[in-house]
N, C-alpha and C. Protein backbone atom coordinates (compact mmCIF):
# COMPACT_ATOMS: atom_id res chain seq x y z
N UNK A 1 0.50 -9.70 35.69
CA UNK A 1 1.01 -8.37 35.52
C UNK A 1 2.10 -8.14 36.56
N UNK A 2 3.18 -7.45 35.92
CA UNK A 2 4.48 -7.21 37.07
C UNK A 2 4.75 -5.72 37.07
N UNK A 3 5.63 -4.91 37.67
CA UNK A 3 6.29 -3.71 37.51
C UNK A 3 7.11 -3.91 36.79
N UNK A 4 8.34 -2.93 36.90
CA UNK A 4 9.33 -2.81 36.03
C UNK A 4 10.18 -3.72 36.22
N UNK A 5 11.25 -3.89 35.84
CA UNK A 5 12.47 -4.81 35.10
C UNK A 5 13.00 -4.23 36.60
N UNK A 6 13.79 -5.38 37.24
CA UNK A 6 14.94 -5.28 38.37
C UNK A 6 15.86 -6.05 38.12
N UNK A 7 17.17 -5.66 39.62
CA UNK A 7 17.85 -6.43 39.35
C UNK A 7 18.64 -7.33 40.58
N UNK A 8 17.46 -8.06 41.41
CA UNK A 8 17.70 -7.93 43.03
C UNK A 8 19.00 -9.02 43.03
N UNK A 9 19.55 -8.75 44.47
CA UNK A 9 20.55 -10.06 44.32
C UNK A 9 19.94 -11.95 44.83
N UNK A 10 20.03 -12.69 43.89
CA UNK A 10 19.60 -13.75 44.23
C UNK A 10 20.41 -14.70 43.74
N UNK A 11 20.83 -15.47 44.75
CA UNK A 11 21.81 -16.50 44.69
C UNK A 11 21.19 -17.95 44.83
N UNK A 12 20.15 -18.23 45.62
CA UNK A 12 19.47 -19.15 46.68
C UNK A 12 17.90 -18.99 47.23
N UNK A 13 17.19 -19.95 47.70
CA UNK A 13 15.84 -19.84 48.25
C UNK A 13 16.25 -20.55 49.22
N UNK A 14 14.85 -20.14 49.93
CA UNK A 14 14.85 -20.70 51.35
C UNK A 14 13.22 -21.53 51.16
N UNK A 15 13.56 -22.76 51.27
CA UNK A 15 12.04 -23.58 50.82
C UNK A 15 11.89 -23.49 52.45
N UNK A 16 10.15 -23.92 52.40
CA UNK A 16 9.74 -24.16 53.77
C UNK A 16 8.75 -25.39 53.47
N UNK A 17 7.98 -25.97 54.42
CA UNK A 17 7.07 -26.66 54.40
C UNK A 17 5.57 -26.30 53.86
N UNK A 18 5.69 -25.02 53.82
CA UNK A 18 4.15 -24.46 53.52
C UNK A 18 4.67 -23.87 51.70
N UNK A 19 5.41 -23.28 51.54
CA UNK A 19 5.91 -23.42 49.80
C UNK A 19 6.32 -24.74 48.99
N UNK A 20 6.81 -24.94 49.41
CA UNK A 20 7.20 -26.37 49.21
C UNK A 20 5.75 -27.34 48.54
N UNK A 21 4.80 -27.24 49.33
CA UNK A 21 3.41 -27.51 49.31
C UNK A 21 2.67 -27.22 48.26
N UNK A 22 2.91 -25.88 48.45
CA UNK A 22 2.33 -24.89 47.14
C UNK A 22 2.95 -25.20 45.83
N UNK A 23 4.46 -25.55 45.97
CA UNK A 23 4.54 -25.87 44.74
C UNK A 23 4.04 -26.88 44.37
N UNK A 24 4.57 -27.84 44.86
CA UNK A 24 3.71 -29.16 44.62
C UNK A 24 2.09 -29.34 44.57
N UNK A 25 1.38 -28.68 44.62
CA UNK A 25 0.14 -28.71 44.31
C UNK A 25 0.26 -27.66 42.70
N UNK A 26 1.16 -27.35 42.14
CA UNK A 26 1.06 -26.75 40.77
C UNK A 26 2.30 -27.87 40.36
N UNK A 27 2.31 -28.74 40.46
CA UNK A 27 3.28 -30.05 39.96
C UNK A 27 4.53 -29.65 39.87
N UNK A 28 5.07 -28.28 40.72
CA UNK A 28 6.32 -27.69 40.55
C UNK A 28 7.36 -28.51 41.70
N UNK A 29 8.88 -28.74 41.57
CA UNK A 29 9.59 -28.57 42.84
C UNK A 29 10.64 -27.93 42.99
N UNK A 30 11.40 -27.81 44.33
CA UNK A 30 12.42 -26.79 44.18
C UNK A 30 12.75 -27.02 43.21
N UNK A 31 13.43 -28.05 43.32
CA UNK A 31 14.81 -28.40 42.25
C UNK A 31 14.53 -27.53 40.53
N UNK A 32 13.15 -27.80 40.45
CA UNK A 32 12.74 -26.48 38.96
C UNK A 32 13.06 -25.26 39.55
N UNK A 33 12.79 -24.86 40.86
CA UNK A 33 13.04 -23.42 40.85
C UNK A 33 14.73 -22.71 41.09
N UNK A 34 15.21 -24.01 41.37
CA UNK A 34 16.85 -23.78 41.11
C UNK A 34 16.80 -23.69 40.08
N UNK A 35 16.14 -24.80 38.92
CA UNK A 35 16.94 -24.75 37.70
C UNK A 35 16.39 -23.22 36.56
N UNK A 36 15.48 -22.68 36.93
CA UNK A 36 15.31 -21.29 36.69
C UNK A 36 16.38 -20.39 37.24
N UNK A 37 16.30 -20.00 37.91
CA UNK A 37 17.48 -19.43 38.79
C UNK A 37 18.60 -19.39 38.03
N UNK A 38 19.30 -20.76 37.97
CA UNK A 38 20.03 -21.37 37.00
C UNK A 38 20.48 -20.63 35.66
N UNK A 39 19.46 -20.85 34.93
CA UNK A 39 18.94 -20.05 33.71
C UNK A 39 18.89 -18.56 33.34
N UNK A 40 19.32 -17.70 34.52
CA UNK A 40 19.76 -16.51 34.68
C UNK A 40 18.60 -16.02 34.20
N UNK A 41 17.18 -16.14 34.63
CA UNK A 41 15.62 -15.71 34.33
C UNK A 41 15.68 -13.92 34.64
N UNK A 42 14.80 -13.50 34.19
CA UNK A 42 14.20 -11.58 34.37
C UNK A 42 13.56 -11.80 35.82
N UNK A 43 13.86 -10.74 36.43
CA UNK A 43 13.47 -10.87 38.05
C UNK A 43 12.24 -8.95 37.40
N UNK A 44 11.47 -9.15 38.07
CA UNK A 44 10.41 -7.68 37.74
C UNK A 44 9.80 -6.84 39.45
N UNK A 45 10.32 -6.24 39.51
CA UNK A 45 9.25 -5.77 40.97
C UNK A 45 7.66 -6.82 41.01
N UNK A 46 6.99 -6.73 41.64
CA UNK A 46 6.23 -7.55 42.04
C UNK A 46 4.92 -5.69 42.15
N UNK A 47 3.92 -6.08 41.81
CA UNK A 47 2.80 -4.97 42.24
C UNK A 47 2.53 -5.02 43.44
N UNK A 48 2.43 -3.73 44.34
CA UNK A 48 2.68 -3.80 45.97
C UNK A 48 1.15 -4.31 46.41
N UNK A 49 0.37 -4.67 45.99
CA UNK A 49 -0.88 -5.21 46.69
C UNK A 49 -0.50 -6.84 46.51
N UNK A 50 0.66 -7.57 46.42
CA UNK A 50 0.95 -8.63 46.15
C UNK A 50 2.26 -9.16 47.61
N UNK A 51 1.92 -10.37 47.76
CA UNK A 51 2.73 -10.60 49.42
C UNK A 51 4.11 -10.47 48.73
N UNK A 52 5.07 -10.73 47.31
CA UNK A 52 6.42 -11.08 47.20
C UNK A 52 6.72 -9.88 46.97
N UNK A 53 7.70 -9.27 46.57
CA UNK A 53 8.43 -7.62 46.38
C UNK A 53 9.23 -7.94 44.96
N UNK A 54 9.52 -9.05 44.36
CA UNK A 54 9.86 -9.68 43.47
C UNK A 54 8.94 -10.55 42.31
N UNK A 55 8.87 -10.87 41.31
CA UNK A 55 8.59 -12.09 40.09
C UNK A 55 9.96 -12.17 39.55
N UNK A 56 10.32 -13.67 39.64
CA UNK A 56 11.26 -14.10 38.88
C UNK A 56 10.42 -14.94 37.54
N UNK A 57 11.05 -14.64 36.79
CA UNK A 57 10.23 -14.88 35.47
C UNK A 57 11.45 -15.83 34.24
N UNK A 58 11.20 -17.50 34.44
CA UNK A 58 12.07 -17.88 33.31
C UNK A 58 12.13 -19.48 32.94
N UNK A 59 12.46 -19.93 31.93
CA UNK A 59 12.38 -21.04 31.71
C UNK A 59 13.34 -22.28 32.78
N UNK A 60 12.68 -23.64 32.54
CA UNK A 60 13.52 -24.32 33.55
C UNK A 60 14.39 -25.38 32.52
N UNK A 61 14.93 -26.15 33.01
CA UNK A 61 15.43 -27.11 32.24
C UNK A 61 14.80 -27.90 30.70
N UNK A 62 13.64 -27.82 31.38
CA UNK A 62 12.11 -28.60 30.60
C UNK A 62 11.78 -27.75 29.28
N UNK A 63 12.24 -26.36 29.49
CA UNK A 63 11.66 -25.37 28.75
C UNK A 63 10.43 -24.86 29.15
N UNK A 64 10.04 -24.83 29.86
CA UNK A 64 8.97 -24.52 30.45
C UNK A 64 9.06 -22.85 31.10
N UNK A 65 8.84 -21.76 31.15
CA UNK A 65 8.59 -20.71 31.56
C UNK A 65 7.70 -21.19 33.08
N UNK A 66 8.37 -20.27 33.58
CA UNK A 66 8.12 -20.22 34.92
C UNK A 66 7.76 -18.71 35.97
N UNK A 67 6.84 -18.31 36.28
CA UNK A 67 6.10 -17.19 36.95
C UNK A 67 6.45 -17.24 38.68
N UNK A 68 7.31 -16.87 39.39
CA UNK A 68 7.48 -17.21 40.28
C UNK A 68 7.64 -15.82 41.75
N UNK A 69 6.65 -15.81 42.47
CA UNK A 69 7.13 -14.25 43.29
C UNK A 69 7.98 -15.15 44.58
N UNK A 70 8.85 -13.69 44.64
CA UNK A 70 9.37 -14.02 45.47
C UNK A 70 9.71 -12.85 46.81
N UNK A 71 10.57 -13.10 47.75
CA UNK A 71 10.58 -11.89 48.45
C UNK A 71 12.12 -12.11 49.33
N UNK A 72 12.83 -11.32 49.90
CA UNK A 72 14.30 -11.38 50.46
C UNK A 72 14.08 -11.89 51.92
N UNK A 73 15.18 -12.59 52.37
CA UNK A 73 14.95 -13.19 53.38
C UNK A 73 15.72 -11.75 54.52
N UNK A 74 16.62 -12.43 55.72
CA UNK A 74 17.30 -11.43 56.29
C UNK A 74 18.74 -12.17 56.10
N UNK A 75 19.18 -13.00 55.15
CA UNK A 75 20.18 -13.72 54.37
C UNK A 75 20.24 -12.39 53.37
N UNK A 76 21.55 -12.18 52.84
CA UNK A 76 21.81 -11.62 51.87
C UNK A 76 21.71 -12.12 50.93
N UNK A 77 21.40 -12.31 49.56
CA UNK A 77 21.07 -12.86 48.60
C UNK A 77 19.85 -14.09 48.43
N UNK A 78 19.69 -14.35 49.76
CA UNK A 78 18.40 -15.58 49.94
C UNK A 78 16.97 -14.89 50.02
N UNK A 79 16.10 -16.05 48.51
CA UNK A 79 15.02 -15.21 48.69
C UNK A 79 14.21 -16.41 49.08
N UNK A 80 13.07 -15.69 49.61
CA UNK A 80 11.83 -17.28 49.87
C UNK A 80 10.53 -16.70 48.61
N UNK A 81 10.10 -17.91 48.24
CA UNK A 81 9.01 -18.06 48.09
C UNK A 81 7.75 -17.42 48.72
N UNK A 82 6.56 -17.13 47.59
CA UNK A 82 5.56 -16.56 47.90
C UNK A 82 4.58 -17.77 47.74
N UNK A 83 4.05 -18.43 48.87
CA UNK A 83 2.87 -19.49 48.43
C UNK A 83 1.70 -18.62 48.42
N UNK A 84 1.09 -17.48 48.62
CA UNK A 84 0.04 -17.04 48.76
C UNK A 84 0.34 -15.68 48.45
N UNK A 85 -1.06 -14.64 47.87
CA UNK A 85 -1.22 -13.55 47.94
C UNK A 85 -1.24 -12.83 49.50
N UNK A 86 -0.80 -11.68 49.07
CA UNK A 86 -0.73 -10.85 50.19
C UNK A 86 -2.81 -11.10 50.62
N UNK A 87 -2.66 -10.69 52.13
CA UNK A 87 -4.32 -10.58 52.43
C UNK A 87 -4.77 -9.28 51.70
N UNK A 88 -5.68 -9.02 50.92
CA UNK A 88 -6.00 -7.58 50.76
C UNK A 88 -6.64 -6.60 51.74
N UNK A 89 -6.93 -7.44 52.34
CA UNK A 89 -7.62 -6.54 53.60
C UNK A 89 -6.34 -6.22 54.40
């Protein structure tokens, strides 16, 4: 489940060692999440009990649909990856 339809600026990610991880334990890698990106995918607010402020939402090269949160770096247009839910507590 997402919020509404946005339209944040995203040009780029910022992988780290701990996303990076995460993807790869769902058989994902960057290089798919460029090629979404790519693909000019629906970006949706993200529900605020959730760690990203973003879902980018779109197919990759493969055809494959892709569910992806994300959140803004202090880069203008650079977003990072969400490997984990926000804590709820």
């Amino acid at each position: 489940m997402v919020g509404e339809r946005d339209t944040p600026e995203v040009v780029d990610f910022e992988f780290d060692e701990i996303n990076t991880r995460h993807l790869a334990d769902h058989g994902v890698t960057p290089e798919v999440v460029d090629e979404v990106l790519r693909r000019a995918p629906n970006f949706f607010n993200n529900l605020e009990d959730r760690g990203g402020t973003h879902v980018m939402l779109g197919p990759a090269d493969d055809g494959r649909f892709y569910y992806i949160p994300i959140r803004p770096t202090a880069t203008p247009g650079v977003s990072k990856l969400i490997a984990q839910l926000a804590d709820p507590d």
